[in-house]
Protein backbone atom coordinates (compact mmCIF):
# COMPACT_ATOMS: atom_id res chain seq x y z
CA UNK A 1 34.25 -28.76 3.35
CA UNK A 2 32.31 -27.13 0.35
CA UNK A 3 32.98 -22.94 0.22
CA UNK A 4 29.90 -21.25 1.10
CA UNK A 5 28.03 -19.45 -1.62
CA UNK A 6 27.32 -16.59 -0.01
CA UNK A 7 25.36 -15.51 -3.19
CA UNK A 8 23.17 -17.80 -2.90
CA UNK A 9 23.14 -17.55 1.09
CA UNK A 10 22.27 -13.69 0.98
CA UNK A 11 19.29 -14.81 -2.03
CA UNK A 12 18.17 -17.35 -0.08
CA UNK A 13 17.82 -15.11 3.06
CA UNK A 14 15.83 -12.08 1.15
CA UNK A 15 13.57 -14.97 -0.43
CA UNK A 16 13.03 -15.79 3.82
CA UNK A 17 12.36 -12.44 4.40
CA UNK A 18 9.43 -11.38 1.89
CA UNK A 19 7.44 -15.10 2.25
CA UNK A 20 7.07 -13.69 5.95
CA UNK A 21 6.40 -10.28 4.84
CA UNK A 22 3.93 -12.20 2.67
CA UNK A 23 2.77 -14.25 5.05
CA UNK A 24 2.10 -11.24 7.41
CA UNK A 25 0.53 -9.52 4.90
CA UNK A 26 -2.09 -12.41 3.54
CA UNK A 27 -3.24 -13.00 7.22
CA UNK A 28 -3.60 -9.00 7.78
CA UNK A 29 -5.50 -9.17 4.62
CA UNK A 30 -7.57 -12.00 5.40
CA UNK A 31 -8.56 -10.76 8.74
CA UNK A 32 -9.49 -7.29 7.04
CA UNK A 33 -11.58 -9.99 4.73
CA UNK A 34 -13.60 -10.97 7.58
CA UNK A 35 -13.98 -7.64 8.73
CA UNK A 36 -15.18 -6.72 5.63
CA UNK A 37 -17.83 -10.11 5.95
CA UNK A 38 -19.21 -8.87 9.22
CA UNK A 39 -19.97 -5.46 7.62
CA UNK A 40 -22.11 -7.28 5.25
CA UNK A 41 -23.69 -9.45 7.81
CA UNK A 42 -24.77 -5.90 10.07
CA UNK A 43 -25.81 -4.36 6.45
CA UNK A 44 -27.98 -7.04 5.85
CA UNK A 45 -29.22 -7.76 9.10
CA UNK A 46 -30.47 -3.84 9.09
CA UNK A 47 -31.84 -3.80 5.40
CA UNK A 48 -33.90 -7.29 6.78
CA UNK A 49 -34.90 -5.56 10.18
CA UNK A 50 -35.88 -2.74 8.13
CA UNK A 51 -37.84 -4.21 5.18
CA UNK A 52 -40.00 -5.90 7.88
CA UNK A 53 -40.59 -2.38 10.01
CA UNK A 54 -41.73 -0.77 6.68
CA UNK A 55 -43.51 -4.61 5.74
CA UNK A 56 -45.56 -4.05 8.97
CA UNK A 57 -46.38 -0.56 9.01
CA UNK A 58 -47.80 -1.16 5.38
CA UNK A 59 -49.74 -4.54 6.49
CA UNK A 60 -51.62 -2.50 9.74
CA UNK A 61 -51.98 1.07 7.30
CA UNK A 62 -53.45 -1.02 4.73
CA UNK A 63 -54.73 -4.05 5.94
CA UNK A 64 -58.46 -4.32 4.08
CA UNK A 65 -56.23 -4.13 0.46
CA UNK A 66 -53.78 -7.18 2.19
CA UNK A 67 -56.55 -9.18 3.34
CA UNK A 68 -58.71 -8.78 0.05
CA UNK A 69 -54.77 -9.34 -1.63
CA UNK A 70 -54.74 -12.98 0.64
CA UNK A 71 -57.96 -14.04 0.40
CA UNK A 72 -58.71 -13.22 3.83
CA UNK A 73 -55.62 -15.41 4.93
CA UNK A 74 -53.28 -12.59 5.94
CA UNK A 75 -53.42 -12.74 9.49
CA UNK A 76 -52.11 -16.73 8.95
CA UNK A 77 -49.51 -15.42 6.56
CA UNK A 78 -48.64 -12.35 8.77
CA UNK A 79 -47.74 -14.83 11.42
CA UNK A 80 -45.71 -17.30 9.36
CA UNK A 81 -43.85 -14.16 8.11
CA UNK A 82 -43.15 -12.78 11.75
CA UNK A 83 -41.54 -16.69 12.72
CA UNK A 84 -39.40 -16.36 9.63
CA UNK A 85 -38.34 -12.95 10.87
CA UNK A 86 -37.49 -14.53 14.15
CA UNK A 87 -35.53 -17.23 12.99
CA UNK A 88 -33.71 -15.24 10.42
CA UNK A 89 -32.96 -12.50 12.38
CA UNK A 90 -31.33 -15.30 14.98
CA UNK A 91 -29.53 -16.67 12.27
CA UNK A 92 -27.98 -13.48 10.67
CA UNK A 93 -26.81 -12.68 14.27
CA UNK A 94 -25.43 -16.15 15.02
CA UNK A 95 -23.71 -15.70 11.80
CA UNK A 96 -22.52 -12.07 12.92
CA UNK A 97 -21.35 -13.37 16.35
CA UNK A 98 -19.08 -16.22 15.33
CA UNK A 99 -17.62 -13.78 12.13
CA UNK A 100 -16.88 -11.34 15.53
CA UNK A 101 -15.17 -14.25 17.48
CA UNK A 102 -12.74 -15.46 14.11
CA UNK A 103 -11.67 -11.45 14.22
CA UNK A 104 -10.77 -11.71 18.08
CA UNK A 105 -8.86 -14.71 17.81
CA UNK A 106 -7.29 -13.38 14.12
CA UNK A 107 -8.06 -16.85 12.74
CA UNK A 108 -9.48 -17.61 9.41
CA UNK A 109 -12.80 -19.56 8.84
CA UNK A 110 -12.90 -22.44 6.73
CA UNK A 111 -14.16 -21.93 3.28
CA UNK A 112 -16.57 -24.19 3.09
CA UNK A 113 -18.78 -22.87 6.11
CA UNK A 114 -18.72 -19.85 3.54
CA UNK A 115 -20.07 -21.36 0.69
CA UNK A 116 -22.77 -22.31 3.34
CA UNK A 117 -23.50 -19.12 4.29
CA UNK A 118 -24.12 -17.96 1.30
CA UNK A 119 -26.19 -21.09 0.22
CA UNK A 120 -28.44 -20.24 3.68
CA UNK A 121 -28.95 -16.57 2.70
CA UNK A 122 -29.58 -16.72 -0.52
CA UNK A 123 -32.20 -19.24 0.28
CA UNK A 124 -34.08 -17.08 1.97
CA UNK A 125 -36.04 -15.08 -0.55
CA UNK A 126 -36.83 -18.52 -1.91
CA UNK A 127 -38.63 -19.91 1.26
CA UNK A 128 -40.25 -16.25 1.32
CA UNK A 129 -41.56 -16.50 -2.11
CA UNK A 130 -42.44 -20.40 -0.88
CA UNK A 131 -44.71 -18.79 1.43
CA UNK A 132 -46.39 -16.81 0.35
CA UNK A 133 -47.52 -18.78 -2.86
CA UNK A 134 -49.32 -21.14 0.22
CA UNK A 135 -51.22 -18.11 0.97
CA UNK A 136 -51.50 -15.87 -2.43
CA UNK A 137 -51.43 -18.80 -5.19
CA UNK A 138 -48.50 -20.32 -6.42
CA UNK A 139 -48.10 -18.19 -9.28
CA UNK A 140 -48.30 -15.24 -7.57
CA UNK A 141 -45.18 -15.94 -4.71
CA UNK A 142 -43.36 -15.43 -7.64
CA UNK A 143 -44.35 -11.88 -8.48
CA UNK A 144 -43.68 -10.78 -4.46
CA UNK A 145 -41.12 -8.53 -3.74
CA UNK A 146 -39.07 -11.75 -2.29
CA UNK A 147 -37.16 -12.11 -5.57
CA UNK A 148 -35.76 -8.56 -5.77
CA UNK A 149 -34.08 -9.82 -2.50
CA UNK A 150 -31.62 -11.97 -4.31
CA UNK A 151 -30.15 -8.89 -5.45
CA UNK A 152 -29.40 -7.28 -2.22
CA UNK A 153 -27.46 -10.66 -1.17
CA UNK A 154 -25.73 -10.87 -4.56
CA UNK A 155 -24.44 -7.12 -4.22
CA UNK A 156 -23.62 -7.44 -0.33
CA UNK A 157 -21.77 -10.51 -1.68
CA UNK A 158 -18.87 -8.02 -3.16
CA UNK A 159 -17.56 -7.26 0.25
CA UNK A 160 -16.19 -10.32 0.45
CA UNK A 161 -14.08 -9.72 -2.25
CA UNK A 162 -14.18 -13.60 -3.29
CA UNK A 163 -15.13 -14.22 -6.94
CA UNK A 164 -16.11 -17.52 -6.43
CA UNK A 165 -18.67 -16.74 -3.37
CA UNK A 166 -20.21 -13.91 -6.02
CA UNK A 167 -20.50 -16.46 -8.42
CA UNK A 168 -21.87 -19.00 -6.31
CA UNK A 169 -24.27 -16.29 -4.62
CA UNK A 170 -25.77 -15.96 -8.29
CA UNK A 171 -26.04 -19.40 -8.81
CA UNK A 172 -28.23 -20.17 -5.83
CA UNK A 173 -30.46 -17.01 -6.54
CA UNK A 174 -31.19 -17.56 -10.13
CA UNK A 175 -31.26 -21.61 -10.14
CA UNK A 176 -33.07 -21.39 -7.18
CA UNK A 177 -35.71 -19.61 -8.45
CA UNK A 178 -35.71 -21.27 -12.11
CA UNK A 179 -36.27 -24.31 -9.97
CA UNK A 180 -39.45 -22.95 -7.72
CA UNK A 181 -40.86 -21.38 -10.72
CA UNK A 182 -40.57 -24.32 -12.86
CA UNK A 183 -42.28 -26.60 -10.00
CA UNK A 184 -45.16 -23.67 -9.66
CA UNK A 185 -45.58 -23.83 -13.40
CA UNK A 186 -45.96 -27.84 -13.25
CA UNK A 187 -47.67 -29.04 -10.43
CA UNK A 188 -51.14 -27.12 -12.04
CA UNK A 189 -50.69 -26.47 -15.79
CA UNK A 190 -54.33 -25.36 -15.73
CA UNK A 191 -54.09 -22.55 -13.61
CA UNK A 192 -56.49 -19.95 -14.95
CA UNK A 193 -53.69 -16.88 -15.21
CA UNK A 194 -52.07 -15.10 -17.63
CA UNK A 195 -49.84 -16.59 -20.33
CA UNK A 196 -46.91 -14.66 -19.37
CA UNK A 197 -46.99 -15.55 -15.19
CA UNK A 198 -46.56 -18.59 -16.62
CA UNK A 199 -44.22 -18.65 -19.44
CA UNK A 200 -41.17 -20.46 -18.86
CA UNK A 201 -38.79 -18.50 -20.97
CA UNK A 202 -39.66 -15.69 -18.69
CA UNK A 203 -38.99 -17.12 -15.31
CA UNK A 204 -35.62 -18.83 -17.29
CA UNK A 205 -34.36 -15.24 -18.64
CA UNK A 206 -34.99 -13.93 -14.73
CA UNK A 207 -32.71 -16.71 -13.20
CA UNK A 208 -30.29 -15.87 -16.06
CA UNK A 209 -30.12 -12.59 -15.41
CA UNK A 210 -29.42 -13.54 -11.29
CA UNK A 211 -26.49 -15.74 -12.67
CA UNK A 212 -24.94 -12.68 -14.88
CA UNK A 213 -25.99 -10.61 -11.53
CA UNK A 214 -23.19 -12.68 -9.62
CA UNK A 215 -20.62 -13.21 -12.32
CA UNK A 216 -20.76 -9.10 -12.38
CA UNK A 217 -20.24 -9.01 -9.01
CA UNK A 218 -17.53 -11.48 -8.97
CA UNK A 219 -15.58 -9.25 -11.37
CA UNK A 220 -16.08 -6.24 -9.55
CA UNK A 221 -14.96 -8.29 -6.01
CA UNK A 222 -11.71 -8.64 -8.18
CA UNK A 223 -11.05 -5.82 -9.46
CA UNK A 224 -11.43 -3.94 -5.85
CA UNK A 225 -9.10 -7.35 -4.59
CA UNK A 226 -6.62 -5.51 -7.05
CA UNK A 227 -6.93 -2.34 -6.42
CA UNK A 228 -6.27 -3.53 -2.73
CA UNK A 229 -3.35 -5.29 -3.44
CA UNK A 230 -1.75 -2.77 -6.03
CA UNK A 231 -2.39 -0.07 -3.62
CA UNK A 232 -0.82 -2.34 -1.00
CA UNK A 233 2.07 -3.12 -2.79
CA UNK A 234 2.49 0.98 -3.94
CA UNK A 235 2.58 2.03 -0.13
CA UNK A 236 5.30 -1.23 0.62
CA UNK A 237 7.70 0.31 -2.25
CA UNK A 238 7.10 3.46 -0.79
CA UNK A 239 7.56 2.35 2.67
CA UNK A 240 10.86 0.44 1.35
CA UNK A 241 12.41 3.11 -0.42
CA UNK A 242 11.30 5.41 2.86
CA UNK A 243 13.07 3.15 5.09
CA UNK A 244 15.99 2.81 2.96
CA UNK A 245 16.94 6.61 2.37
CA UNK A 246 15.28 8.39 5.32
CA UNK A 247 14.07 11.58 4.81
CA UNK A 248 17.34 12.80 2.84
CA UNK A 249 15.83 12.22 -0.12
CA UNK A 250 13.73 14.97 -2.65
CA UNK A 251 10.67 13.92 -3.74
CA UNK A 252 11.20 13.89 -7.21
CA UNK A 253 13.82 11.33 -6.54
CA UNK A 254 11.50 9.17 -4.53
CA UNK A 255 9.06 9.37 -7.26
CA UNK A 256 11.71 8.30 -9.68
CA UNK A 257 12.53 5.63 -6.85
CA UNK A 258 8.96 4.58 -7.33
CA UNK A 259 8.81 4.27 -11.39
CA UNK A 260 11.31 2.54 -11.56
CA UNK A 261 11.30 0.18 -8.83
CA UNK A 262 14.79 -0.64 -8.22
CA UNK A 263 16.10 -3.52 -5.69
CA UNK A 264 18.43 -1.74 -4.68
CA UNK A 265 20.63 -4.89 -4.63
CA UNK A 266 24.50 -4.73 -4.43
CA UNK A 267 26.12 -3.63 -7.30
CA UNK A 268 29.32 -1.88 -9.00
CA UNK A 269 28.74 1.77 -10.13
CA UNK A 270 30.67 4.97 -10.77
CA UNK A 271 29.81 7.54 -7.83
CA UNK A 272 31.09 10.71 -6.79
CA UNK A 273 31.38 11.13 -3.12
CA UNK A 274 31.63 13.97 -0.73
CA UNK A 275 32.36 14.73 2.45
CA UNK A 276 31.39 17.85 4.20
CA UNK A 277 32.78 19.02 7.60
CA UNK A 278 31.79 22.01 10.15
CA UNK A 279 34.62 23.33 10.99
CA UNK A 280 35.76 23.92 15.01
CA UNK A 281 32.18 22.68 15.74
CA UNK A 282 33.73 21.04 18.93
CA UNK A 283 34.40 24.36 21.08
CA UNK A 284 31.64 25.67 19.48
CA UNK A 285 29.31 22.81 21.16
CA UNK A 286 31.46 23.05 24.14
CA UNK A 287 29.89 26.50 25.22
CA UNK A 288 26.29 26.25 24.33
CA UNK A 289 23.51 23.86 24.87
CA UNK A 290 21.93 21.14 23.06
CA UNK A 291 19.43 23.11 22.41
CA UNK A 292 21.51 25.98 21.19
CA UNK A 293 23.88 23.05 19.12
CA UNK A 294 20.76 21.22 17.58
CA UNK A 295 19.02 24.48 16.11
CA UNK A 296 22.62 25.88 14.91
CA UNK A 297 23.02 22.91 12.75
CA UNK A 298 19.48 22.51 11.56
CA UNK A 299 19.99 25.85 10.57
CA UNK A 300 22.66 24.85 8.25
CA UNK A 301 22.14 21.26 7.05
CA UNK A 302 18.08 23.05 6.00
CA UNK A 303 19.48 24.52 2.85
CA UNK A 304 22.37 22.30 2.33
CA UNK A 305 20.24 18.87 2.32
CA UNK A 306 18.01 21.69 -0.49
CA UNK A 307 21.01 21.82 -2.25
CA UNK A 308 22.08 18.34 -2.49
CA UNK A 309 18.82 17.31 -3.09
CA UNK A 310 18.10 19.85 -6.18
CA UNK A 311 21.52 18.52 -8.16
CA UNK A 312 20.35 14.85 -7.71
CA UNK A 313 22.56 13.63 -4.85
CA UNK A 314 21.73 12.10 -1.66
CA UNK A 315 22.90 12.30 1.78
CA UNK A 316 24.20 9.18 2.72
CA UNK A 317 24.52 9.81 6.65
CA UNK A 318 25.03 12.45 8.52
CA UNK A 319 28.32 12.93 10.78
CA UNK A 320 27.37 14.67 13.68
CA UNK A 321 29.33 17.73 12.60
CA UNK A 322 29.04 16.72 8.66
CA UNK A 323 27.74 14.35 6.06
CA UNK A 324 28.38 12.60 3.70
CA UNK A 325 26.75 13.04 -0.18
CA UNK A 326 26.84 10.56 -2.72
CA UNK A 327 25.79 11.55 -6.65
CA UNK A 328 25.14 8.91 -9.15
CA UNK A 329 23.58 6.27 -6.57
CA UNK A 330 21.34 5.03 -6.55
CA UNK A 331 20.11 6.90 -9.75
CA UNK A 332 22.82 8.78 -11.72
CA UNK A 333 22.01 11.67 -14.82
CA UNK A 334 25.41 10.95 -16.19
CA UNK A 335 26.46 14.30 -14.88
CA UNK A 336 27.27 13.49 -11.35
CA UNK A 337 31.02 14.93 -10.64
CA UNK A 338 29.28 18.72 -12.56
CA UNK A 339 26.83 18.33 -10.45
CA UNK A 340 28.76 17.61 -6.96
CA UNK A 341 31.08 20.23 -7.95
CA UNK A 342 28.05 22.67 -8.24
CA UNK A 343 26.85 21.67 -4.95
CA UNK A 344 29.70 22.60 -2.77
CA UNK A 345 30.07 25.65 -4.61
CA UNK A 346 26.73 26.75 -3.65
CA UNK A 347 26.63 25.43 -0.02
CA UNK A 348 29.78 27.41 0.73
CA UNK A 349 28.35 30.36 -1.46
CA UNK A 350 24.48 29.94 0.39
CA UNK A 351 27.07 29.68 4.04
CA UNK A 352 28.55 33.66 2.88
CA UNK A 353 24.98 34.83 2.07
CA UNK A 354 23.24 33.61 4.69
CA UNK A 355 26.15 35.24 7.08
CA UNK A 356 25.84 38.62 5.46
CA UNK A 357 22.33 38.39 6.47
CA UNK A 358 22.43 37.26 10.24
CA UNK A 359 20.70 34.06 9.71
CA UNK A 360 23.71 32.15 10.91
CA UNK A 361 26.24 32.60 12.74
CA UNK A 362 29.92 32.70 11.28
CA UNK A 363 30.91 29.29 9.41
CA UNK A 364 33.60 27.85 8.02
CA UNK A 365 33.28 23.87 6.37
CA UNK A 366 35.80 21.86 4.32
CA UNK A 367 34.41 19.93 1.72
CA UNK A 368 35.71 16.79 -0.22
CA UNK A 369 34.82 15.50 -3.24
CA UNK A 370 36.44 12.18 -5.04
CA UNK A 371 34.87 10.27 -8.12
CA UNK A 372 35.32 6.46 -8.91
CA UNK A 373 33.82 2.61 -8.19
CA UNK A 374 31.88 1.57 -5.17
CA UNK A 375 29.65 -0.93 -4.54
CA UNK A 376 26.30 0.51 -3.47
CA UNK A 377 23.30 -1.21 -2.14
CA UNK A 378 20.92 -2.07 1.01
CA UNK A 379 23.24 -3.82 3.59
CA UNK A 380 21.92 -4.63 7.09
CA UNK A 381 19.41 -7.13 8.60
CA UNK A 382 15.60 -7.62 8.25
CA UNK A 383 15.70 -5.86 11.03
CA UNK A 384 17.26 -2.46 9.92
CA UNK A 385 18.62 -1.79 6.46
CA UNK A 386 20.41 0.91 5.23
CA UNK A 387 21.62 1.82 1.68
CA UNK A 388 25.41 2.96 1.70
CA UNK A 389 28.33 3.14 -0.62
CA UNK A 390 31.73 0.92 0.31
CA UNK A 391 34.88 1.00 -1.57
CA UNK A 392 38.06 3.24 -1.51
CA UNK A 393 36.49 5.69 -3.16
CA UNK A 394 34.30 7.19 0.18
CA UNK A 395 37.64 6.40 2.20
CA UNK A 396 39.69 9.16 -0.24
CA UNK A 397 37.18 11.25 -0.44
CA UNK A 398 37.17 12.04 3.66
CA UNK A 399 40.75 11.83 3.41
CA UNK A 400 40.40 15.03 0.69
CA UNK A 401 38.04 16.36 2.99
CA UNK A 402 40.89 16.64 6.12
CA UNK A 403 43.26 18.37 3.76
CA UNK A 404 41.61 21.10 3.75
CA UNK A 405 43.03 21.68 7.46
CA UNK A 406 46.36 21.34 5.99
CA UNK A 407 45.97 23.92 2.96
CA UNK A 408 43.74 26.16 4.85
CA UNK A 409 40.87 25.77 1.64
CA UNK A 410 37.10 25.01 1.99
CA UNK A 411 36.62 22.67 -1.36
CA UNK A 412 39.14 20.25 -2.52
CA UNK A 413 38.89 18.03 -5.58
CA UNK A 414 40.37 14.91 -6.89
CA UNK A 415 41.95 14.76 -10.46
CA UNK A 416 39.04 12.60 -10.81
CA UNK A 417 36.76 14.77 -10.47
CA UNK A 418 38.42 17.63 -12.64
CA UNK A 419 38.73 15.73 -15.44
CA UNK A 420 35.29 14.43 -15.52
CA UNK A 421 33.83 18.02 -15.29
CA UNK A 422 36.72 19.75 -17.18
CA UNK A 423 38.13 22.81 -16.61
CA UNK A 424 37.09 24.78 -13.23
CA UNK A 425 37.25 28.46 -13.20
CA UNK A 426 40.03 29.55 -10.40
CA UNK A 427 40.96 25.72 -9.79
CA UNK A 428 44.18 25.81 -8.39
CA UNK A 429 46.37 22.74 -8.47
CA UNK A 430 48.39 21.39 -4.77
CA UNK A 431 50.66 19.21 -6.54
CA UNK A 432 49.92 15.34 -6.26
CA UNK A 433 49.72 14.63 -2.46
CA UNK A 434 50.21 11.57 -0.28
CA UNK A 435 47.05 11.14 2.02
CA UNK A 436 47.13 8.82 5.64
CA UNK A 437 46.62 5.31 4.59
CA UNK A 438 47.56 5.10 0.78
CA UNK A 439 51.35 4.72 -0.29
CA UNK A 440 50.43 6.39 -3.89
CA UNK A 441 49.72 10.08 -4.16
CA UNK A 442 46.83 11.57 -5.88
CA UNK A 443 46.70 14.96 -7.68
CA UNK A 444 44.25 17.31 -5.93
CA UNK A 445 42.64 21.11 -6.99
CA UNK A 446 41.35 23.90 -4.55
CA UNK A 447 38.49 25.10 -5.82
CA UNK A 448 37.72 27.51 -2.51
């Protein structure tokens, strides 16, 4: 029977875990996609409804000018115009309608039916100018306001934040209409107009500029895609490192968190641990309330979590009556005994002046601080993960922590510790000392 890699078993389980979280995501994202569609679809649907209110009021306001405009055919084209308002309007609500019913059901539509969508649309100023050359001349369908239409579909085309659709969208407009201009222009070369309504490098330069319309909006769909996704991904790591270290952590270590991005994988590192414990906290709790018990200790663990916090350590857990601190994990200044050395000496000094000014009531905690390897990291399930420190050096350093019962002190040391900060004003050496559970003693130092 092969040994199990359990490497490879623990890589091959995190690999699992973000395809679903990818998975997850890239349907969320798709169905925000289609939500995204159907606000097009209502945009463009009003801008349509709207252009043929004003379209109308103008035609009844200033109907000789239309009818001298049509050659007295305006009440024909009027009529063909209110049918293709009809039939659009149906079709731009069909289109709405089954965009609706992919949202309820969270499924995705085929990409295909979108390409035809857009081919549909962007058709439509093309059968408009159609039209109304029948009734105006040719020529003149092309000089309508139909083809400033294209625009509106090309634009409206960014919220679906496809750079192929854009494209595509641009295509249609601008070969479209280099198409229906270039049939106008040769089915009667001898219309009597002028040059320019008829000159082909003008109606060519107009599609062009349609094309480079949708290419332009195809960037733009991808550079908001990114922004999506890169904001997306920012509020994950955030989330991650969140979910990982609670709200024990200061923000300017989250932020670091955040630069640098760490995985937070298991690994080998040099830590300083401590332990910190309320002392008689049972008979305390034993004659109050909860209430009474939960605001005494929020009380206390407000400034202390401060404290920890401003000399870059984090609280692992908290004990009930206690917590444990860890300095130099996950990030580490190179300074982290000094600087869990400085935090006990100002929680126990913060604990006197906070009793001198009634904020607290009388408290006395033993605190336990040992330095050496541990293997830190996220350890859990995808369920709940927590980042925590293993090794014999947390085990010591609660074992420290106890002695203080024993020598009647509030901040023991290891000779770890004291040598990596150096000399401690008023440390007081206990002699080396055997602690519960190790056979070898270890030299410790009161430092309160």
């Amino acid at each position: 029977m092969k040994p199990l890699n359990l490497t490879a078993a623990i890589r091959t389980r995190r690999l699992k875990r973000r395809q679903s979280l990818s998975h997850a995501f890239n349907n969320q994202f798709a169905l925000e996609i289609l939500k995204s569609d159907k606000l097009r679809v209502s945009i463009l649907l009003g801008v349509w409804l709207s252009a043929c209110v004003v379209l109308s009021f103008l035609a009844i306001t200033f109907s000789r000018s239309f009818q001298h405009a049509f050659h007295g055919k305006f009440d024909g084209f009027f009529l063909a115009f209110l049918i293709g308002v009809g039939l659009t309007t149906l079709y731009l609500l069909f289109e709405r309608s089954a965009i609706d019913r992919l949202i309820r059901t969270e499924k995705d539509g085929l990409v295909a039916l979108r390409f035809l969508s857009a081919f549909i649309e962007t058709s439509i100023p093309t059968l408009g100018m159609y039209m109304s050359g029948q009734f105006l001349g040719p020529v003149y369908g092309l000089y309508t306001p139909a083809p400033m239409v294209y625009g509106i579909f090309i634009v409206l085309s960014i919220l679906r934040l496809d750079f192929r659709l854009c494209v595509f969208t641009g295509l249609v407009a601008g070969f479209e209409y280099i198409a229906l201009a270039m049939w106008v222009i040769s089915s009667e070369p001898g219309m009597q107009v002028e040059p320019i309504l008829i000159g082909v490098p003008h109606h060519l330069f107009k599609g062009i500029i349609l094309i480079g319309t949708g290419v332009v909006a195809g960037l733009v769909s991808v550079q908001i895609r990114k922004r999506i996704l890169s904001s997306f991904e920012s509020v994950e790591e955030r989330n991650r490192i969140s979910r990982t270290f609670g709200e024990y952590v200061s923000p300017a270590v989250v932020e670091t968190l955040l630069d640098l991005k760490p995985d937070l994988r298991s690994e080998n590192k040099n830590v300083c641990v401590m332990f910190l414990d309320i002392r008689n906290f049972t008979g305390f709790a034993e004659k109050r309330t909860p209430e009474e018990v939960v605001t005494y200790l929020e009380s206390l663990f407000e400034f202390m979590v401060e404290i920890i916090n401003r000399n870059n350590g984090i609280i692992n857990k908290f004990l009930g009556d206690g917590f444990m601190a860890v300095f130099g994990a996950p990030l580490s200044d190179g300074h982290d005994c000094a600087n869990a050395v400085r935090s006990a000496q100002e929680i126990l000094a913060k604990i006197r002046e906070e009793e001198e000014r009634g904020t607290i009531l009388p408290t006395t905690v033993g605190i336990g601080l040992h330095s050496g390897q541990a293997v830190t990291g996220s350890i859990g399930s995808a369920l709940r993960k927590e980042y925590t420190v293993i090794g014999d050096v947390v085990n010591l350093a609660a074992r420290i922590e106890k002695l203080n019962k024993r020598f009647g002190s509030q901040l023991l040391i290891s000779e770890m510790v004291s040598k990596a900060v150096g000399s401690v004003a008023g440390a007081i050496s206990k002699g080396t000392v055997t602690v519960r559970g190790r056979e070898k003693g270890i030299e410790i130092y009161q430092l309160a």
